[in-house]
Protein backbone atom coordinates (compact mmCIF):
# COMPACT_ATOMS: atom_id res chain seq x y z
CA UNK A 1 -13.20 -7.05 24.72
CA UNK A 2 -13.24 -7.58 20.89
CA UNK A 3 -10.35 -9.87 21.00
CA UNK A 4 -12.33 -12.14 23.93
CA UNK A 5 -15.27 -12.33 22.17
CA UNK A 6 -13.39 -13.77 18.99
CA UNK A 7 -12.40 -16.29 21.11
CA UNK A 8 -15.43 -17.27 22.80
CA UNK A 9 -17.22 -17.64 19.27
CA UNK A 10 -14.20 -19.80 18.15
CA UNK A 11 -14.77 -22.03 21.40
CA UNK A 12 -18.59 -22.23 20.77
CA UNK A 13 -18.56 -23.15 16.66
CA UNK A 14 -15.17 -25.65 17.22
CA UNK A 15 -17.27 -27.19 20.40
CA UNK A 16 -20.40 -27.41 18.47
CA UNK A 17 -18.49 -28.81 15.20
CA UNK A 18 -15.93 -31.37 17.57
CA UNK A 19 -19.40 -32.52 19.73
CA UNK A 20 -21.12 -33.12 16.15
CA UNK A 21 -18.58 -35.04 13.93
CA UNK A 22 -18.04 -37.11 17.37
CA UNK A 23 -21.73 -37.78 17.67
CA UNK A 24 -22.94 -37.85 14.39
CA UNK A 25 -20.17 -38.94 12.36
CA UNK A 26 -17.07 -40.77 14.01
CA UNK A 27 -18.09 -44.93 14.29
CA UNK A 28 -16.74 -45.12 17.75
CA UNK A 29 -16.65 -44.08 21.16
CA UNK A 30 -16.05 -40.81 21.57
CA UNK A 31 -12.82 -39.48 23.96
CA UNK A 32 -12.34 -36.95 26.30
CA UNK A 33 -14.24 -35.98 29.67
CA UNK A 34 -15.57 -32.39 28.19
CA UNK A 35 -17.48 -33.49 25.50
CA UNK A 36 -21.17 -31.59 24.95
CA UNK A 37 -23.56 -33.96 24.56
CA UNK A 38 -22.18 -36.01 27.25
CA UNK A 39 -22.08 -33.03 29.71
CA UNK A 40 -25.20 -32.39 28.47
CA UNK A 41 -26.83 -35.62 29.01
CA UNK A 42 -25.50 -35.88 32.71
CA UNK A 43 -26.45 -32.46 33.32
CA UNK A 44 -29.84 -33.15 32.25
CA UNK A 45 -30.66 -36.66 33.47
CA UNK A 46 -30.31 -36.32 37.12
CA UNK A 47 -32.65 -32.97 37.62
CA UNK A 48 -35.08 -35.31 35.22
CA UNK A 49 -35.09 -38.09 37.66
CA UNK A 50 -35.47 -35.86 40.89
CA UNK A 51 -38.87 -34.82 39.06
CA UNK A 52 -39.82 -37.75 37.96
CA UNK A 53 -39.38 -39.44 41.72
CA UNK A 54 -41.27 -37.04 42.83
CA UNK A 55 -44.50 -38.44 41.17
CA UNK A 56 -46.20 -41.17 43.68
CA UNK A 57 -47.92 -43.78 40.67
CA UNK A 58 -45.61 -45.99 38.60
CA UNK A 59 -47.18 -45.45 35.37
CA UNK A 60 -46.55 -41.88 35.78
CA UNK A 61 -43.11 -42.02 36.61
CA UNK A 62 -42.18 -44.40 34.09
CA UNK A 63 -43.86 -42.20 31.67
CA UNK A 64 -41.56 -39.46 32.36
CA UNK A 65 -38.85 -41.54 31.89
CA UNK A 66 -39.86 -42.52 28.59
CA UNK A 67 -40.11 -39.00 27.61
CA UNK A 68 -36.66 -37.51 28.18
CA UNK A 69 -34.70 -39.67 25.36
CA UNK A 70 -36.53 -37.82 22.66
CA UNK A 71 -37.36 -34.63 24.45
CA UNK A 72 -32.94 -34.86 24.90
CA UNK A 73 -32.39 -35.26 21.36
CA UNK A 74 -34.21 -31.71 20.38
CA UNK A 75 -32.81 -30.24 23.42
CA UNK A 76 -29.54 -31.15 22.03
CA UNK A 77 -29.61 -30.26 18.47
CA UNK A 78 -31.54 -26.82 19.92
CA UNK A 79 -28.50 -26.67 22.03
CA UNK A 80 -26.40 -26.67 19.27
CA UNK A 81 -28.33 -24.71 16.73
CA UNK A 82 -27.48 -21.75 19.73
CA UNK A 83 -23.92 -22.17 20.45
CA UNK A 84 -23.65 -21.92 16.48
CA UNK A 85 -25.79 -18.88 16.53
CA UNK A 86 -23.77 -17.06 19.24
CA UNK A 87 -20.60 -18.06 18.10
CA UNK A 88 -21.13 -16.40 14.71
CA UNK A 89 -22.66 -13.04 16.98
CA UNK A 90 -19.51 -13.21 18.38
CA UNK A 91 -17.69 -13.39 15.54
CA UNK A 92 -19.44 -10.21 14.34
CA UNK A 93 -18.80 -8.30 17.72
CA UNK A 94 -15.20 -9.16 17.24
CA UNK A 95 -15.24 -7.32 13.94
CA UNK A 96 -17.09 -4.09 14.98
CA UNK A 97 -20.72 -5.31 13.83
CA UNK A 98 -19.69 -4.42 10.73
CA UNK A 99 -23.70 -4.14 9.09
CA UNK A 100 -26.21 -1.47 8.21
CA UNK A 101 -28.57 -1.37 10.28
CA UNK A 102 -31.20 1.47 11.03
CA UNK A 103 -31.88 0.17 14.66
CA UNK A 104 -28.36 0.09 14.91
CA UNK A 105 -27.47 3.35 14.14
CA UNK A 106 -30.19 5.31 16.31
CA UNK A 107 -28.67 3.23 19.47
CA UNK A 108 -24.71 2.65 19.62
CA UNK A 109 -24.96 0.94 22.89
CA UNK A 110 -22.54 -2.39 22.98
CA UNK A 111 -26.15 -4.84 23.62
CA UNK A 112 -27.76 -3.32 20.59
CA UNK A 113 -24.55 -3.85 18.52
CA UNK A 114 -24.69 -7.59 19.82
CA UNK A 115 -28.36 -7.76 19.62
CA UNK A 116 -27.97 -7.17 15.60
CA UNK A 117 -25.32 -9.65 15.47
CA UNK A 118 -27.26 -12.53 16.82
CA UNK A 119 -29.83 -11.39 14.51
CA UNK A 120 -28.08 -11.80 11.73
CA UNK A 121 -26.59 -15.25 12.46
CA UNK A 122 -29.94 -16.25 13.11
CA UNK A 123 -30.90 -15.69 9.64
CA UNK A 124 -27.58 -16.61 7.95
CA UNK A 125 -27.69 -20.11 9.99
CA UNK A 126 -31.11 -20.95 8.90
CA UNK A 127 -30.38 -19.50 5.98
CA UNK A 128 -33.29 -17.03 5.49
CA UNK A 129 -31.85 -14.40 3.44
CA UNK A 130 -33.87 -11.77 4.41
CA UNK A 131 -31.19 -9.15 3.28
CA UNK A 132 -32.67 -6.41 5.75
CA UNK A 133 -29.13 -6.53 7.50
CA UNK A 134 -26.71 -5.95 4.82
CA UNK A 135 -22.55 -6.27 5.65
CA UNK A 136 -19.89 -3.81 5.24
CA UNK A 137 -16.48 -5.01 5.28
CA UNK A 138 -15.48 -8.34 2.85
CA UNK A 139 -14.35 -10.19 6.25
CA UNK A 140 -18.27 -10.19 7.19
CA UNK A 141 -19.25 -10.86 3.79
CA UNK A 142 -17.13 -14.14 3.95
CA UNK A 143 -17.90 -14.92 7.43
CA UNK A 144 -21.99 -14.79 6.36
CA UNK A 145 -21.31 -17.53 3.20
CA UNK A 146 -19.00 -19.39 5.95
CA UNK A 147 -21.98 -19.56 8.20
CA UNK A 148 -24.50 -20.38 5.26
CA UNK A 149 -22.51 -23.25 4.01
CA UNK A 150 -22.58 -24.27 8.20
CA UNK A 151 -26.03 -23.91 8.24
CA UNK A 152 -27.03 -25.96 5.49
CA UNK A 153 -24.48 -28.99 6.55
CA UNK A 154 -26.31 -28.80 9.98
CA UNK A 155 -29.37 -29.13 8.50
CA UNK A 156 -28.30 -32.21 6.35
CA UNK A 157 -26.74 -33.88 9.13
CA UNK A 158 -29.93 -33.74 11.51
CA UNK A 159 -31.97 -34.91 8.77
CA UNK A 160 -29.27 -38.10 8.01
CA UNK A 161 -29.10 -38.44 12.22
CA UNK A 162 -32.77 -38.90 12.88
CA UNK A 163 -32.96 -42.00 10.43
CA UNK A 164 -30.18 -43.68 11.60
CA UNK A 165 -31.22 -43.25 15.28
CA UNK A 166 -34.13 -44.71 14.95
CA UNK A 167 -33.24 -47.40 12.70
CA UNK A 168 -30.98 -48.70 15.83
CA UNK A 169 -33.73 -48.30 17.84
CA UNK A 170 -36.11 -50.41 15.73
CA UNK A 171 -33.81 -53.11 15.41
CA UNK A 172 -33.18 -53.49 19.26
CA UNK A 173 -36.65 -53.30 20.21
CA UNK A 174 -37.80 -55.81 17.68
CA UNK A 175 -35.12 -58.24 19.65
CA UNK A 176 -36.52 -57.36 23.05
CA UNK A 177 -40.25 -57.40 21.86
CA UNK A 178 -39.38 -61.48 20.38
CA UNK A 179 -37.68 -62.13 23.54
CA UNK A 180 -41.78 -61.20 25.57
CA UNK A 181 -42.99 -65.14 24.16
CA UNK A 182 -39.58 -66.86 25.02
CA UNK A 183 -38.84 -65.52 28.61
CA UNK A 184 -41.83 -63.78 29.65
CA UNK A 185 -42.77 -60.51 30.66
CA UNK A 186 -40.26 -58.84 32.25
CA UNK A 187 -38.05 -61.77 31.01
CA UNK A 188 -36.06 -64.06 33.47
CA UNK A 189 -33.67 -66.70 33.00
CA UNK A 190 -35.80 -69.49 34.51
CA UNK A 191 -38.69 -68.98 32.23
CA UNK A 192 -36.76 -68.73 28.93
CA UNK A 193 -35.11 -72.00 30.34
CA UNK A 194 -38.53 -73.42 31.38
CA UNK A 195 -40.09 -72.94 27.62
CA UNK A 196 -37.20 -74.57 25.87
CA UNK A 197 -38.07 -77.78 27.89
CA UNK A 198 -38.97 -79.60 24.94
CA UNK A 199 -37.34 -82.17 22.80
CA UNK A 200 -35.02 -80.15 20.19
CA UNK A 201 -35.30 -77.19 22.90
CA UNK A 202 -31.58 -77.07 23.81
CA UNK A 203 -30.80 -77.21 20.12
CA UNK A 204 -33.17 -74.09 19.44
CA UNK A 205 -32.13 -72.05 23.17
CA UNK A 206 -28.60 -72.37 21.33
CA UNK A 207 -29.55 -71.09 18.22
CA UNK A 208 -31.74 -68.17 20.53
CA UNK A 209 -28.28 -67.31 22.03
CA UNK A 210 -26.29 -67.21 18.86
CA UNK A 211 -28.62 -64.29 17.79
CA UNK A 212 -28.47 -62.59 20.82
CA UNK A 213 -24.87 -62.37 20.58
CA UNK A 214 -25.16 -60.70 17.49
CA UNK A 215 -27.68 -58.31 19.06
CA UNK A 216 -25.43 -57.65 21.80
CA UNK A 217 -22.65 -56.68 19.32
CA UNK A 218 -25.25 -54.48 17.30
CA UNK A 219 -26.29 -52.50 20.43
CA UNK A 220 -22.03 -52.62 21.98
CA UNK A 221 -21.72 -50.51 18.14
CA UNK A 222 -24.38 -48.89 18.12
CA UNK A 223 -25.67 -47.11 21.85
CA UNK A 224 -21.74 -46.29 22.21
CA UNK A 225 -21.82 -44.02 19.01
CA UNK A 226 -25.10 -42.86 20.24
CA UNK A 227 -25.49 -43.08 23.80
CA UNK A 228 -28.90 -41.14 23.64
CA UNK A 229 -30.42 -44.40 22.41
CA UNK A 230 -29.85 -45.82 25.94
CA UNK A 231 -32.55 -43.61 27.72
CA UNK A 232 -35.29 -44.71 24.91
CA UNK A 233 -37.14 -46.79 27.02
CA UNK A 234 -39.32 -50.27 25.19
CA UNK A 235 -43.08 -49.42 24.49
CA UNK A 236 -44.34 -51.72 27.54
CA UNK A 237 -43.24 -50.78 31.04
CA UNK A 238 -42.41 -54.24 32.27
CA UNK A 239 -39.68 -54.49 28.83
CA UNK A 240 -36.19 -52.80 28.44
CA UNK A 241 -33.19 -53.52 26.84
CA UNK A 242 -31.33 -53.86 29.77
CA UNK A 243 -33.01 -56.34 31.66
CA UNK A 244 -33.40 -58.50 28.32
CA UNK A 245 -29.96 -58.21 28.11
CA UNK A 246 -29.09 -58.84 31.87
CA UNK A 247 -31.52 -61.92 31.30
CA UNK A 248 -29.51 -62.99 28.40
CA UNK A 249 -26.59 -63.15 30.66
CA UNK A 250 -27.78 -64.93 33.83
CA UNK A 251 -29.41 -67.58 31.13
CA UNK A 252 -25.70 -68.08 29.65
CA UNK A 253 -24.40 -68.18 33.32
CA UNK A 254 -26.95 -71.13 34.24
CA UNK A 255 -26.05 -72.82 31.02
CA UNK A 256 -21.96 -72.68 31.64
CA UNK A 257 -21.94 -73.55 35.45
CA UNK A 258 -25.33 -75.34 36.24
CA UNK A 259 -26.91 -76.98 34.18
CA UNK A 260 -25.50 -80.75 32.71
CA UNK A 261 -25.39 -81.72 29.11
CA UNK A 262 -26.26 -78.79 27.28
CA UNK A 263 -23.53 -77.28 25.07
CA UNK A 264 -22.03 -74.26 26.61
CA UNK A 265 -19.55 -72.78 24.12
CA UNK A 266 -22.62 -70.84 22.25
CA UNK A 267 -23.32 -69.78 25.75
CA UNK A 268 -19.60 -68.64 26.53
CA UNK A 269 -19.81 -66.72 23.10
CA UNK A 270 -22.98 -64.97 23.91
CA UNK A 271 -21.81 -63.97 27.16
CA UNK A 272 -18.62 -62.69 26.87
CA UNK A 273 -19.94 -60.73 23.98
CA UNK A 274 -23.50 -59.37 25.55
CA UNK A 275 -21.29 -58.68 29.06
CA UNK A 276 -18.66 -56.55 26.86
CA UNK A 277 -21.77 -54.21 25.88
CA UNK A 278 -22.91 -54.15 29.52
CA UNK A 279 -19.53 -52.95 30.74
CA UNK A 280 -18.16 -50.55 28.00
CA UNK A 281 -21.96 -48.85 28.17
CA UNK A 282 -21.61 -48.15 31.86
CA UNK A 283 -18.12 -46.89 30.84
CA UNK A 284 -19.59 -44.02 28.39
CA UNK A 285 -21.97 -42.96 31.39
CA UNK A 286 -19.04 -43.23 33.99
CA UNK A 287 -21.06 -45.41 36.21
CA UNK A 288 -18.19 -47.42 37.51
CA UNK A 289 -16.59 -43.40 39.01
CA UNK A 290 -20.02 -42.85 41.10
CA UNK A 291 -19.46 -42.68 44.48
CA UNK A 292 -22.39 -45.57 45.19
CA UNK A 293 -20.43 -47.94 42.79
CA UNK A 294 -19.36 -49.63 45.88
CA UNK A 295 -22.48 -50.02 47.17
CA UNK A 296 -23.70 -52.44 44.25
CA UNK A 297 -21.14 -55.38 45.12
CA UNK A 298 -23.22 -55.97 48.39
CA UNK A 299 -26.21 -56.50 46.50
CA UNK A 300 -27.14 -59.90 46.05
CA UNK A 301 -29.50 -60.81 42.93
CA UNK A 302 -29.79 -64.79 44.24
CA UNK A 303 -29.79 -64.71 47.84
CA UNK A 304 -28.98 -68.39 49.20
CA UNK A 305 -32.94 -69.48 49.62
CA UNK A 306 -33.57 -68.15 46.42
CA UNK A 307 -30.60 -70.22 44.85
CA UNK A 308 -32.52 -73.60 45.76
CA UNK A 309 -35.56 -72.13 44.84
CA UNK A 310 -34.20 -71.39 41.06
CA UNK A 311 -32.82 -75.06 41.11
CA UNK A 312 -36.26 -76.44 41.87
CA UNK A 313 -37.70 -74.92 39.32
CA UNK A 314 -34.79 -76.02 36.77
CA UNK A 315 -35.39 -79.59 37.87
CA UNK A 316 -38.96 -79.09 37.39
CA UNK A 317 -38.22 -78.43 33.78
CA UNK A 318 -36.48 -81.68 33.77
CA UNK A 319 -33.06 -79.94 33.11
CA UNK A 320 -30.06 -82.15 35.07
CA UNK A 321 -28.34 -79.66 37.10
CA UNK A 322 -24.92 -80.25 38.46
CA UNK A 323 -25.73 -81.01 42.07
CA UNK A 324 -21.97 -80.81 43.52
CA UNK A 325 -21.34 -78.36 46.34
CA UNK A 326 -19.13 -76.15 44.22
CA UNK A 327 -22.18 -75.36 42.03
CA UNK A 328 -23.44 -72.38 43.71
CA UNK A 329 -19.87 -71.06 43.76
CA UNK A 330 -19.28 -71.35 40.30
CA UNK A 331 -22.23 -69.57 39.74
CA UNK A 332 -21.85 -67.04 41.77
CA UNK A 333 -18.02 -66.30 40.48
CA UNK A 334 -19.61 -65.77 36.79
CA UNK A 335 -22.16 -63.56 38.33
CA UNK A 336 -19.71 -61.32 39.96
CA UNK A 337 -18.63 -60.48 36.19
CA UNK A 338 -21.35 -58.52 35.43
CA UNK A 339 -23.52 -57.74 38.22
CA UNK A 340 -22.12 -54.96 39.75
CA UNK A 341 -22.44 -53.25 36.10
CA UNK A 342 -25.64 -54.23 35.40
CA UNK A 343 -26.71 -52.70 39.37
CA UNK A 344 -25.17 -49.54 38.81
CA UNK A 345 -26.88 -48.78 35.11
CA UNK A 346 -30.05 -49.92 36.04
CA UNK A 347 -29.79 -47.83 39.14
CA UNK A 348 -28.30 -44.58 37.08
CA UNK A 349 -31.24 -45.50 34.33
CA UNK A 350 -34.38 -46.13 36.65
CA UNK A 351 -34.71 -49.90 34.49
CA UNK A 352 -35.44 -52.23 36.92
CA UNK A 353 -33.08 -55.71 36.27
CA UNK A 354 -34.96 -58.94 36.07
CA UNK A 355 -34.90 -61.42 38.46
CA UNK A 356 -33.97 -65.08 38.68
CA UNK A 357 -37.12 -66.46 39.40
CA UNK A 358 -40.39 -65.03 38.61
CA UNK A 359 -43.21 -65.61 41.06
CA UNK A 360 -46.16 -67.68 39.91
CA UNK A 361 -48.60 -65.78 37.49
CA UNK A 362 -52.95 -66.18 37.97
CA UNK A 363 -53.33 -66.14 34.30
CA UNK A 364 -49.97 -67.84 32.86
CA UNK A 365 -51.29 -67.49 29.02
CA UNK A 366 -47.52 -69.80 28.10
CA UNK A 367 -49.18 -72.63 30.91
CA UNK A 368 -52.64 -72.46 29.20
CA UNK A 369 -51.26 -72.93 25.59
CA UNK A 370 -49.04 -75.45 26.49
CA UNK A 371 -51.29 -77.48 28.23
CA UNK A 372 -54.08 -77.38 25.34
CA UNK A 373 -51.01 -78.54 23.21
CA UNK A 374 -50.78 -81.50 25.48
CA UNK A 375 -54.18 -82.25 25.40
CA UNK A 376 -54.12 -82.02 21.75
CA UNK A 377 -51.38 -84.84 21.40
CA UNK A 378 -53.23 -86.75 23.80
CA UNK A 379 -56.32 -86.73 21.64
CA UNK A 380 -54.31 -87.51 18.56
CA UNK A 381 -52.18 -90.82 20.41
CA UNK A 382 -55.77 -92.02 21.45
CA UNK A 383 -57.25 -91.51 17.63
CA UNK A 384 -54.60 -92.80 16.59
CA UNK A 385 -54.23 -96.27 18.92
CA UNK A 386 -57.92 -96.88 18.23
CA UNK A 387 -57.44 -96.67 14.19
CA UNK A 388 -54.75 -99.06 14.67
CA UNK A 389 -57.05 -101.15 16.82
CA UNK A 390 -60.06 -101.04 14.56
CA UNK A 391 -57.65 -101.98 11.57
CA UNK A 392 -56.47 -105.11 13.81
């Protein structure tokens, strides 16, 4: 029994200490099927959802959502903090329960023995020092500073996690917040391209997709080291980072096989890079292994009627589109790239994806500002034509 139980407290700490330097401290993906927070994530996510379904208004449920990526993150370092604590109990069981103890002497029973030990990792852990407990044999004295010096590095490395976390949160939101006055709310492909229809707005859409290939690398390097950042949701229901970035993509697809004269190799760039993140993120949450991955390749974002409605709108925006019948096929073949991902995360996340074409708003606030800007210009040609004329 002894020997067991110094091997289940050598499995807890080395599980605890693996999952941590993996999480925490290695800059890459982390391998291996059995890994703790992973499990743990899984584990956790799919009860949360079955809750949160259960609640009949939107807001409600969406506010559920938004709650589990913090309420995961102390979950997991509580988790932790107690596979620690009874892996150093363990430890102590394996060695007799080698301490002084008054409570422990009046009752020899093998739970009260145990009982003292996860007392006393408690307090070594969290370092406390209370000294009320006091070891007997040098392997328990060493054992205690072993689980001090654990303690405090736990400590330090929660307190250096937090920042970092939600640094890389900051920084992606700030992206996806920008994104709200250049492709709407929830963003869409058509609008970003319809407010770019300006002289010099090609020129300044490519320069808008050259930093969103950089943001797609940030959140590829970061949400893979720290997958928990994928289930903070943005502030505003109708935002995420996944149907910005999904939006990103079908604008780069419309710019390589749809639309005429606009340069497409920032386009190419941005979506190779922003589809890489897509794929490799479904990859840490084994998306592409669940049994409804199938499912998602019969799922068609543009149906056909749709298709001609998006090019209507393009040509509204005075974009030249290339009208050849192989068109829709080419767009469809670069859709096929990354749709299927994008389907099964958004359906494994609850974020809804954007869509192609958003329906006409009441109050389109982007409508009423351009067309005061119009009117503005207008005034200013006529002021100007008559100062010309009165000069004549």
């Amino acid at each position: 029994m002894y020997v067991t139980a110094f091997i289940g407290g050598l499995f807890c700490c080395l599980g605890v200490a693996l999952d941590a330097f993996q999480t925490i401290i290695l800059p890459r993906r982390p391998t291996g099927r059995f890994q703790l927070t992973r499990i743990f994530l899984l584990a956790t996510w799919v009860p949360w959802v079955v809750m949160a379904e259960r609640a009949g208004n939107k807001k409600v449920r969406e506010q559920i959502y938004s709650v589990y990526g913090p309420l995961s993150l102390l979950l997991l370092l509580l988790l932790w903090a107690l596979l620690l604590i009874s892996g150093f109990a363990l430890f102590y069981f394996s060695l007799h329960s080698p301490f002084g103890d008054a409570l422990l002497q009046r009752t020899a029973s093998g739970w009260a023995q145990f009982g003292t030990d996860l007392y006393v990792s408690g307090t070594t852990l969290f370092t406390l020092g209370l000294g009320d407990v006091v070891p007997h044999s040098r392997v328990a004295r060493a054992f205690i500073i072993f689980e001090s010096g654990v303690g405090l590095g736990f400590v330090a490395l929660v307190i250096g996690y937090l920042p970092v976390l939600y640094q890389a949160f900051s920084r992606r939101e700030i992206s996806v917040a920008l994104l709200d006055s250049r492709a709407g709310s929830p963003p869409n492909a058509a609008e970003l391209l319809r407010r770019h229809a300006f002289e010099g707005g090609q020129e300044a859409l490519t320069a808008l997709l050259e930093e969103w290939e950089r943001w797609a690398a940030e959140i590829l390097e970061s949400h893979i080291s720290y997958p928990i950042l994928c289930y903070y949701r943005s502030q505003h229901d109708t935002q995420s980072w996944l149907s910005a970035l999904v939006s990103i993509l079908d604008t780069c697809a419309l710019r390589i096989s749809l639309i005429e004269g606009t340069p497409s190799r920032q386009a190419q760039l941005t979506f190779v890079m922003a589809r890489h993140a897509l794929v490799d993120i479904g990859q840490v949450f084994g998306v592409q292994e669940r049994k409804s991955w199938q499912q998602f390749s019969e799922v068609d974002r543009l149906a056909s009627k749709d298709f001609y409605h998006l090019c209507e709108a393009l040509g509204e925006n005075k974009l030249n589109l290339c009208g050849d019948a192989a068109a829709a096929k080419r767009l469809n073949t670069i859709r096929a790239l990354y749709e299927q991902h994008a389907l099964a995360l958004s359906d494994y996340l609850r974020m809804p994806l954007p869509v192609w074409v958003a329906p006409p708003k009441l109050n389109d606030q982007w409508s009423l500002l351009t067309k005061l800007r119009t009117d503005a210009e207008s005034a200013l040609k006529i002021r100007g034509d008559s100062s010309v004329s009165f000069h004549d």
